[in-house]
C-alpha atoms as a PDB file:
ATOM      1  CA  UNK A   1       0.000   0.000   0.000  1.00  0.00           C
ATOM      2  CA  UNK A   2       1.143   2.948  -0.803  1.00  0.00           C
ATOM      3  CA  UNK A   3       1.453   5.963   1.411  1.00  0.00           C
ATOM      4  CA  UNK A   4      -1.291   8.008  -0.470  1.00  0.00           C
ATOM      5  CA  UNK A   5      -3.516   5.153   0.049  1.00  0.00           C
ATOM      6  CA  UNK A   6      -2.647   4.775   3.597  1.00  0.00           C
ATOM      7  CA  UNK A   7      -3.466   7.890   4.563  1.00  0.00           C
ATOM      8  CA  UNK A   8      -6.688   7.864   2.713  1.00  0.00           C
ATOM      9  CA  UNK A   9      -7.668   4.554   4.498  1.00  0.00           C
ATOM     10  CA  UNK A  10      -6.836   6.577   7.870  1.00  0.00           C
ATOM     11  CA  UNK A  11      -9.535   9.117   7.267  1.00  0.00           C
ATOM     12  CA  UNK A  12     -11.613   6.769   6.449  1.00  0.00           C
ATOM     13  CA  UNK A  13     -11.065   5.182   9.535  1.00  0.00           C
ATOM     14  CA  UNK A  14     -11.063   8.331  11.307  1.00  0.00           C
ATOM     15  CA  UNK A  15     -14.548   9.206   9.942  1.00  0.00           C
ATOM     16  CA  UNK A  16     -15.986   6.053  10.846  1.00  0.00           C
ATOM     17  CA  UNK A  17     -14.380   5.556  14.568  1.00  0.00           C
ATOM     18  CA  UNK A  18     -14.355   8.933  15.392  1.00  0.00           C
ATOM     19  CA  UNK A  19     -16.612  11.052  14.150  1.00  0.00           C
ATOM     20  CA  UNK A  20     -19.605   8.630  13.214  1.00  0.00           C
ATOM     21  CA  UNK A  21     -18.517   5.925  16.234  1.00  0.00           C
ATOM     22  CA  UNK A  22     -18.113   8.387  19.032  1.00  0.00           C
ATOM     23  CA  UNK A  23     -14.387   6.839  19.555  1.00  0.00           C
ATOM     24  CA  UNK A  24     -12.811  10.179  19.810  1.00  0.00           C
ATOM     25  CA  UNK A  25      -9.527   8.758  21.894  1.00  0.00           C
ATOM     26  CA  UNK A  26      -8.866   7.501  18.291  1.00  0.00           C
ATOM     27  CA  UNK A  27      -7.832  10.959  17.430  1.00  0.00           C
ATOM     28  CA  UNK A  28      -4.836  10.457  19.770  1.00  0.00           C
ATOM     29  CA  UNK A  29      -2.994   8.340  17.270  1.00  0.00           C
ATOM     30  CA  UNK A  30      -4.072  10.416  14.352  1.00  0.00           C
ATOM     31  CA  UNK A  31      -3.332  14.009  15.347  1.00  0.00           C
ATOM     32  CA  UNK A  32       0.394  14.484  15.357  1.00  0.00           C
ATOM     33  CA  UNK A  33       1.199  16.953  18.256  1.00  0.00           C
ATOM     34  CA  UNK A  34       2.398  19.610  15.961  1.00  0.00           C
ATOM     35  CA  UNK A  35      -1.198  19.720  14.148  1.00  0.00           C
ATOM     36  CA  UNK A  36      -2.885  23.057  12.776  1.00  0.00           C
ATOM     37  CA  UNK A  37      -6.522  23.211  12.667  1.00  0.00           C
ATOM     38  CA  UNK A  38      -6.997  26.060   9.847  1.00  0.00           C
ATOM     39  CA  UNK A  39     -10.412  26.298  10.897  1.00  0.00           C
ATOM     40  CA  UNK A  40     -11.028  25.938  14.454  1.00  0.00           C
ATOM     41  CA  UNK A  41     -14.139  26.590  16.230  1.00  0.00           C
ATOM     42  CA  UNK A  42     -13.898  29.886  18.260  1.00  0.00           C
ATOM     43  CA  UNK A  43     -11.621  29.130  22.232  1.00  0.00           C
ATOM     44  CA  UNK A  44     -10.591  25.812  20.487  1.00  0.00           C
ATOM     45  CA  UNK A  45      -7.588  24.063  21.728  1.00  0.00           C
ATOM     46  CA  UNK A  46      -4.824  23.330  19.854  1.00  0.00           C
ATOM     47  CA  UNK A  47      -4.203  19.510  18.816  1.00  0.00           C
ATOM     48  CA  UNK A  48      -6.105  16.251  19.326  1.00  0.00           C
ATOM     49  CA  UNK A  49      -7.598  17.731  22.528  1.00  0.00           C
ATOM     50  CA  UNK A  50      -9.214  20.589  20.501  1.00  0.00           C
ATOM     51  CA  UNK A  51     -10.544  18.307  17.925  1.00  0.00           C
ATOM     52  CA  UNK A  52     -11.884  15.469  20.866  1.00  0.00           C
ATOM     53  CA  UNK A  53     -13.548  18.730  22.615  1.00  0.00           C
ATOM     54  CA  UNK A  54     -14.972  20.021  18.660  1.00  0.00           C
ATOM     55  CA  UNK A  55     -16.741  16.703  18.447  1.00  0.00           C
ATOM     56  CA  UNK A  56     -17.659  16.194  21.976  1.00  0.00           C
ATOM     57  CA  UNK A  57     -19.779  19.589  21.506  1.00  0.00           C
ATOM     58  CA  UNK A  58     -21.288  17.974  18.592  1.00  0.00           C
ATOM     59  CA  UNK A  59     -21.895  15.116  19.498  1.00  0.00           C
ATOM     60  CA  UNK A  60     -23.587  16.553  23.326  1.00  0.00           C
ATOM     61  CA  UNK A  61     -26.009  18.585  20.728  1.00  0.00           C
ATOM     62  CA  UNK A  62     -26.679  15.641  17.964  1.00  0.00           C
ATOM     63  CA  UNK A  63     -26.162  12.822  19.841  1.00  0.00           C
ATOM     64  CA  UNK A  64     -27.276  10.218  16.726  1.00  0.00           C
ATOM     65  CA  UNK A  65     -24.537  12.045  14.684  1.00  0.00           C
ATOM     66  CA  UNK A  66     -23.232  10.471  11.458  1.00  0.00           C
ATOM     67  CA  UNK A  67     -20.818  11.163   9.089  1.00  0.00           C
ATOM     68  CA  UNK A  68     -21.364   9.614   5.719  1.00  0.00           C
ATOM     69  CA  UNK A  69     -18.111  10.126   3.394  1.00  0.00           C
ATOM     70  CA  UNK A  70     -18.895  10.298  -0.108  1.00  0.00           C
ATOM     71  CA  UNK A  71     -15.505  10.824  -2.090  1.00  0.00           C
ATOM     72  CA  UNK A  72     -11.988  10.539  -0.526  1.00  0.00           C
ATOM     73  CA  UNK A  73      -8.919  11.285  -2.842  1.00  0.00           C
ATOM     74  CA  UNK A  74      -5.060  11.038  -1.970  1.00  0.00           C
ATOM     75  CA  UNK A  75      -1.894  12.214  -3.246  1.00  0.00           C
ATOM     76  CA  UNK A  76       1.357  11.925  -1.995  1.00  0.00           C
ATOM     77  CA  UNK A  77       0.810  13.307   1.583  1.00  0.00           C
ATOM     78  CA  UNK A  78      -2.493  15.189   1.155  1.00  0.00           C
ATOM     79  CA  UNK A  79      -5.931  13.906   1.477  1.00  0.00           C
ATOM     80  CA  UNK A  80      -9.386  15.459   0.348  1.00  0.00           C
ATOM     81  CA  UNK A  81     -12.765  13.692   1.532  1.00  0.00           C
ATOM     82  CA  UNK A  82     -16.451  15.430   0.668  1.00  0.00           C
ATOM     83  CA  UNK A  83     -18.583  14.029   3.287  1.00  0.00           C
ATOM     84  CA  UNK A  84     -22.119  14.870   5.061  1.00  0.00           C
ATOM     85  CA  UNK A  85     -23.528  14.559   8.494  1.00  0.00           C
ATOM     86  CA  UNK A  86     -26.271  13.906  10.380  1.00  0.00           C
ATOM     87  CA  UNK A  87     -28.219  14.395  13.457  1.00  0.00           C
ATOM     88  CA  UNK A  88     -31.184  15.313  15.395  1.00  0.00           C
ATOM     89  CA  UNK A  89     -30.575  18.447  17.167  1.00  0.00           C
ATOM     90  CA  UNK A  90     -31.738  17.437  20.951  1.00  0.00           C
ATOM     91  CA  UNK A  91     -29.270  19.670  22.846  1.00  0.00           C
ATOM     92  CA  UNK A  92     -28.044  23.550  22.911  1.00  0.00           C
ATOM     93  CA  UNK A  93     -25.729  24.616  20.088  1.00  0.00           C
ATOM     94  CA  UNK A  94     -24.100  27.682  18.835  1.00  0.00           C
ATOM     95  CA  UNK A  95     -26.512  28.941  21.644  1.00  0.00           C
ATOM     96  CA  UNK A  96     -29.841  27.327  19.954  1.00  0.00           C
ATOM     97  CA  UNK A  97     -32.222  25.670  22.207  1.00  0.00           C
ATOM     98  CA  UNK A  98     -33.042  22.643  21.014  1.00  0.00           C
ATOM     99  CA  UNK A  99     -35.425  21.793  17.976  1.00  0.00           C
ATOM    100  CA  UNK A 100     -35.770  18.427  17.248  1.00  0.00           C
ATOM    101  CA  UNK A 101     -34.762  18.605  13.395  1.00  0.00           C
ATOM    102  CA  UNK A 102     -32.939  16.295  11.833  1.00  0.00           C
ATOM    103  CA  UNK A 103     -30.258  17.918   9.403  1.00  0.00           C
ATOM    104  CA  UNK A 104     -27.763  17.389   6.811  1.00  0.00           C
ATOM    105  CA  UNK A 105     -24.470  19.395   6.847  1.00  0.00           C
ATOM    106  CA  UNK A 106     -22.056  18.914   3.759  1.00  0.00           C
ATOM    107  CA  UNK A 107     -18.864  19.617   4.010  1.00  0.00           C
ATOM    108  CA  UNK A 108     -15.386  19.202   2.214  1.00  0.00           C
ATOM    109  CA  UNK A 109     -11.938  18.473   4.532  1.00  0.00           C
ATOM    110  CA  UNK A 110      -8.380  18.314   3.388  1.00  0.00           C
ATOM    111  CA  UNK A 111      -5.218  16.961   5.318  1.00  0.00           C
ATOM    112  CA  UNK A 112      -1.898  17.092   5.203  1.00  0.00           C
ATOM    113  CA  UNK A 113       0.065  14.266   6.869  1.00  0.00           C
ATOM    114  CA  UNK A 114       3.581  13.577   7.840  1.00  0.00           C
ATOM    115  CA  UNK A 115       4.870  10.351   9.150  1.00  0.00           C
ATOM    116  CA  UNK A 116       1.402   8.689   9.303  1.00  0.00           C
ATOM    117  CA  UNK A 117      -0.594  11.550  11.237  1.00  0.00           C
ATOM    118  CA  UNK A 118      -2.233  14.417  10.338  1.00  0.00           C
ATOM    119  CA  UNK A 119      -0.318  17.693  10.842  1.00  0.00           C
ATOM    120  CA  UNK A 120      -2.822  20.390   8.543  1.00  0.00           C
ATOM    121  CA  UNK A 121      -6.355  20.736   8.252  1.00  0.00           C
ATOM    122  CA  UNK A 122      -8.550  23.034   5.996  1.00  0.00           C
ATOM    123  CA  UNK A 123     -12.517  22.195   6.495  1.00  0.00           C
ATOM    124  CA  UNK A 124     -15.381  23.986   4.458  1.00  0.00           C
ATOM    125  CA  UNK A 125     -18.637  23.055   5.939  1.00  0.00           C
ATOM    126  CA  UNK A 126     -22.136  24.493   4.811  1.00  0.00           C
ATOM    127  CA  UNK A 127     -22.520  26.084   7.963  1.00  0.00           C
ATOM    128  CA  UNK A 128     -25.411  28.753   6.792  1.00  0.00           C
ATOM    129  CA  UNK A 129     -26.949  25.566   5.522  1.00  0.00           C
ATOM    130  CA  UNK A 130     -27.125  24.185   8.860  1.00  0.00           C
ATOM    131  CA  UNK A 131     -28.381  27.256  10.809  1.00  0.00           C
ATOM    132  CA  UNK A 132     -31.149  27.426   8.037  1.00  0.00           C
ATOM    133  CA  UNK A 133     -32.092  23.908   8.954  1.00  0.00           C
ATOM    134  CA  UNK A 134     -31.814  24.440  12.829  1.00  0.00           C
ATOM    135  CA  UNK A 135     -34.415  27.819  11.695  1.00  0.00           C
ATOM    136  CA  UNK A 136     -31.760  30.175  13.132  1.00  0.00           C
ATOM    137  CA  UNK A 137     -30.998  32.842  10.435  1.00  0.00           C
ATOM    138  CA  UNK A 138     -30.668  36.118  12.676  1.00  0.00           C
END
């Protein structure tokens, strides 16, 4: 396997174990410590502890979240995946109350990894979609 390919199957692991799973100590052995979120959420912490507490949030707020990855692409050391999640809005977020809807987010992430682990990522996420779905347009 090649290390393109390798890499790819790690974010696919990642999504799955993770993100869909709930498994978020499985970001330990993915997020090198050196690793640069491009996008963070606003206060978040740098690393794999940033990232666990990103999805933690999420997760407290959709609690049947799912990520469904739809294309993932590798070369050399850089990874892109388009992807879409899932969940039923049953907690606060951004500072909503709670709705009940169920929603779909697309979004597009790209890594960069050295020695095995992630060390960049860029994320675009439909995020005026979302508040549009959670009925929260200002």
């Amino acid at each position: 396997m090649t290390p393109a390919e390798k890499n790819k199957a790690l974010v696919r692991e990642m999504f799955e174990k993770a993100f869909s799973a709930g498994d978020l100590g499985f970001l330990d052995a993915v997020i090198a410590p050196n690793y640069v979120d491009h996008n963070p959420v606003p206060d978040q912490a740098p690393g794999a502890a940033g990232v666990k507490a990103r999805f933690a949030g999420l997760r407290a707020a959709f609690p049947d979240l799912r990520f469904v990855l739809e294309e993932v692409l590798a070369e050399e050391e850089r990874v892109a995946a388009r992807s879409y999640w899932t969940g039923t809005h049953r907690a606060v977020f951004l500072g909503i109350a709670p709705t009940g809807r169920r929603i779909v987010v697309p979004a597009m992430d790209f890594y960069r990894f050295e020695g095995g682990r992630i060390v960049e990522h860029w994320a675009n996420v439909d995020e005026f979609g979302m508040l549009s779905q959670l009925g929260d347009l200002g």
